[in-house]
C-alpha atoms as a PDB file:
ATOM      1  CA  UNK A   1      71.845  10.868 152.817  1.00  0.00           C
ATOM      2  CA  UNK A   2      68.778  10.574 151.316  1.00  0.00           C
ATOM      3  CA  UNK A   3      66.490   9.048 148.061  1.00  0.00           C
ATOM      4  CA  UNK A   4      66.011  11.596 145.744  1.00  0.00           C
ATOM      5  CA  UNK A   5      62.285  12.057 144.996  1.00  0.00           C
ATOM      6  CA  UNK A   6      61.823   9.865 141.661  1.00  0.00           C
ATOM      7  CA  UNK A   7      63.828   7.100 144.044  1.00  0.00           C
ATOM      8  CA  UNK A   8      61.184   7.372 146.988  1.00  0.00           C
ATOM      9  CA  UNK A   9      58.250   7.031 144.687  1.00  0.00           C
ATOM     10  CA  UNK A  10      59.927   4.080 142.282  1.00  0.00           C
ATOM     11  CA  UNK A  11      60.943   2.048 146.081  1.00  0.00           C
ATOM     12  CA  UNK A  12      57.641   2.918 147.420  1.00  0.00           C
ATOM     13  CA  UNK A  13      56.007   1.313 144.128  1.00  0.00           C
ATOM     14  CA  UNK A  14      58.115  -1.889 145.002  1.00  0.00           C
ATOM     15  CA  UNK A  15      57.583  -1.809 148.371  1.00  0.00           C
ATOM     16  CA  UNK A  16      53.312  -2.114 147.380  1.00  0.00           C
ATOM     17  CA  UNK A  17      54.748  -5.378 145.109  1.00  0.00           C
ATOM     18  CA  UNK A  18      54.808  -3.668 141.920  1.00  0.00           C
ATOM     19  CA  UNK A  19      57.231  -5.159 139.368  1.00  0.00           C
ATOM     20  CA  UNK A  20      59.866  -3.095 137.661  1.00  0.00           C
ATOM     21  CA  UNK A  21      57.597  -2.749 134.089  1.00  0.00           C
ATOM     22  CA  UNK A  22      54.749  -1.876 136.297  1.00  0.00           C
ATOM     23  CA  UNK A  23      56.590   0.927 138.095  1.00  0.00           C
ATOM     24  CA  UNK A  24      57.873   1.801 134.500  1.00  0.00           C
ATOM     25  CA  UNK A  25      54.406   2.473 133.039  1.00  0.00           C
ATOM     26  CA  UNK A  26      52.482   4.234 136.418  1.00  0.00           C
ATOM     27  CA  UNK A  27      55.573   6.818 136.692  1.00  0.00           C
ATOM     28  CA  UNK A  28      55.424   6.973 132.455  1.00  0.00           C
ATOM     29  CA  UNK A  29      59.228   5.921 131.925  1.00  0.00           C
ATOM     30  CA  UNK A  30      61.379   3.155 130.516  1.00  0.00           C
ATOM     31  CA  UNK A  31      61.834   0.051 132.430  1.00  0.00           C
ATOM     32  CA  UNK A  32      66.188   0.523 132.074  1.00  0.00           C
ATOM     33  CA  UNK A  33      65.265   3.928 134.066  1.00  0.00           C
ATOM     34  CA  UNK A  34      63.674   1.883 136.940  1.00  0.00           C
ATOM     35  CA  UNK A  35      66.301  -0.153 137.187  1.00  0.00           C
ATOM     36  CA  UNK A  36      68.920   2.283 137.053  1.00  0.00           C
ATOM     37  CA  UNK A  37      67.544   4.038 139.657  1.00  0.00           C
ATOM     38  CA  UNK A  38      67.176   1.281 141.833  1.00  0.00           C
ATOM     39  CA  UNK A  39      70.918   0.394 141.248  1.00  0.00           C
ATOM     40  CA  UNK A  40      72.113   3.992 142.148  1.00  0.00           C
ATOM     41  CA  UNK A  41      70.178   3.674 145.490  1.00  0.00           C
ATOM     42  CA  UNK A  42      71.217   0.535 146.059  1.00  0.00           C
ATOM     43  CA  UNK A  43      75.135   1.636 145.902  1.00  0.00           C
ATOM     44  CA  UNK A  44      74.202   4.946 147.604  1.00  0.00           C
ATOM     45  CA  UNK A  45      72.659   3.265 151.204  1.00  0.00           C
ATOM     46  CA  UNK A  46      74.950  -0.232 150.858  1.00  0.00           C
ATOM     47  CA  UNK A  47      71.609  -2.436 149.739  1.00  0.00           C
ATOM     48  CA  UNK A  48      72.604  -5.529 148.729  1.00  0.00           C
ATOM     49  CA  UNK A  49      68.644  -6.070 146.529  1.00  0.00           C
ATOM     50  CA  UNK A  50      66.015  -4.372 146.036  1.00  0.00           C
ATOM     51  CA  UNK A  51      64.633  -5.886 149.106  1.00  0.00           C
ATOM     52  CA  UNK A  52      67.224  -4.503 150.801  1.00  0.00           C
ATOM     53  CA  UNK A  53      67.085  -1.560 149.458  1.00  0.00           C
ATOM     54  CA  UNK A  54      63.015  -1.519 150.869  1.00  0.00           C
ATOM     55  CA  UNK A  55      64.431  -2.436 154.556  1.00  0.00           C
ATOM     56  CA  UNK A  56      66.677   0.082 154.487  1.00  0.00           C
ATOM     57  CA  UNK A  57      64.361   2.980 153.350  1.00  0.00           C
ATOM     58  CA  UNK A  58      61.486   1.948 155.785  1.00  0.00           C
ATOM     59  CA  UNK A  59      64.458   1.735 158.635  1.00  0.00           C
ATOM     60  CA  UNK A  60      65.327   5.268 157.959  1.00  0.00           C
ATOM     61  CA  UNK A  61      62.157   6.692 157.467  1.00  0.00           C
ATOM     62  CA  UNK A  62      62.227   7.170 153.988  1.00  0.00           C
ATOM     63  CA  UNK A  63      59.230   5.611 153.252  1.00  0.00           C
ATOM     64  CA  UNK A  64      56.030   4.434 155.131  1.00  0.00           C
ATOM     65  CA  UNK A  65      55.935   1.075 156.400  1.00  0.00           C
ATOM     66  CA  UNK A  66      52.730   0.418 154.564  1.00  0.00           C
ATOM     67  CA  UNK A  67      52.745  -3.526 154.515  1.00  0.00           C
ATOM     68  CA  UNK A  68      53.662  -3.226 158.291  1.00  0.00           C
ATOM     69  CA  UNK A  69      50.661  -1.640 158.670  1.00  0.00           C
ATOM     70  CA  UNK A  70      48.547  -3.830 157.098  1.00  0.00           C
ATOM     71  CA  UNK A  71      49.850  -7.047 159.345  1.00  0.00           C
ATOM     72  CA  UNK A  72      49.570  -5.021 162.251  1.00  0.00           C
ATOM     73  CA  UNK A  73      45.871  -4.437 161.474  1.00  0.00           C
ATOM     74  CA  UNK A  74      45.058  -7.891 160.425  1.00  0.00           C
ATOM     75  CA  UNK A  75      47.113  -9.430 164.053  1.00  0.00           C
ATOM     76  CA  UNK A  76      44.558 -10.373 166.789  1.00  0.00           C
ATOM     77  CA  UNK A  77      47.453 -10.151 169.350  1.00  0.00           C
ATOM     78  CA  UNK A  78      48.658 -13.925 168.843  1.00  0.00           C
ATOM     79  CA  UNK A  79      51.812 -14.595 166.913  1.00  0.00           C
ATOM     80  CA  UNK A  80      50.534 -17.478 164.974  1.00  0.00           C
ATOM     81  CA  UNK A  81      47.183 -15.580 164.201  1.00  0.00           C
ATOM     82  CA  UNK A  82      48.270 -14.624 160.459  1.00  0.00           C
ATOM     83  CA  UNK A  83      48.944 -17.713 159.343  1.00  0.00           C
ATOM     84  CA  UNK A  84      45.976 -19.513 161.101  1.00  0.00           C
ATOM     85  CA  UNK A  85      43.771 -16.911 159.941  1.00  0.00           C
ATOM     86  CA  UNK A  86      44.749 -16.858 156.132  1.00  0.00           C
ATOM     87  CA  UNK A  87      41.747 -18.305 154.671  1.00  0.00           C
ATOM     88  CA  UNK A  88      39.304 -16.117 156.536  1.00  0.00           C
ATOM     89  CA  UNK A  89      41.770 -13.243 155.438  1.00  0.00           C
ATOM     90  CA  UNK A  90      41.675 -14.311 151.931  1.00  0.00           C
ATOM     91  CA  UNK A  91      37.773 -14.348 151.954  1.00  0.00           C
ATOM     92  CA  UNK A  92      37.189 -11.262 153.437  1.00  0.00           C
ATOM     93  CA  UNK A  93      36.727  -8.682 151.291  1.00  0.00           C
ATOM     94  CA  UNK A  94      38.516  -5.113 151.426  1.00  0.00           C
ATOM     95  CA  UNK A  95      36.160  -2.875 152.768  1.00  0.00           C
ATOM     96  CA  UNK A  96      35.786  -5.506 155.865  1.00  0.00           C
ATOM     97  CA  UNK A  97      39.639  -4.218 156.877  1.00  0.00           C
ATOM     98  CA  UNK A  98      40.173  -2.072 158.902  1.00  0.00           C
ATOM     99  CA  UNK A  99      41.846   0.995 158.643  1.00  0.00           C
ATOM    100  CA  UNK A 100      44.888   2.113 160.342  1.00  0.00           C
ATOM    101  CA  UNK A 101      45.908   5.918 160.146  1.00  0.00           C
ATOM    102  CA  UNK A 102      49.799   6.860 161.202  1.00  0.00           C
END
């Protein structure tokens, strides 16, 4: 079983770090919506939070692990490199990132 469309695009929202009320007023809807369709995802795939609820639809392919991407492009192979490289990271500005294409 799957997210129905308006679920994919609310969970991908979160998954970026949107907020609820910012989800609300990109996909031009009430912030009770956004939560309600959270909730009926959540009950429909066993998610226990929204975070959850993220896991689960990345897991299954139901969304694009976009913020896996974006570690995996900042990593210089070592497994302590993001956190000893967070101020350079901070500093750098976006176009200096490189891209990653799936």
């Amino acid at each position: 079983m799957s997210l129905s469309k308006r679920q994919t695009q609310i969970v991908e929202l979160m998954a970026r770090g949107h907020t609820g009320q910012e989800v609300a007023d990109i996909l031009c809807c009430a912030l009770p919506t956004v939560r309600r369709h959270l909730q009926i995802a959540c009950e429909r795939h066993g998610a226990r939070n929204t975070a959850h609820l993220i896991a689960l639809s990345i897991s299954r392919g139901f969304i694009k692990p976009l913020c896996l991407l974006l570690i995996v492009a900042m990593c210089d192979g070592h497994p302590d490199s993001l956190r000893r490289n967070a101020p350079r990271r901070l500093t750098q500005r976006l176009d200096d990132i490189p891209a990653v294409v799936i």
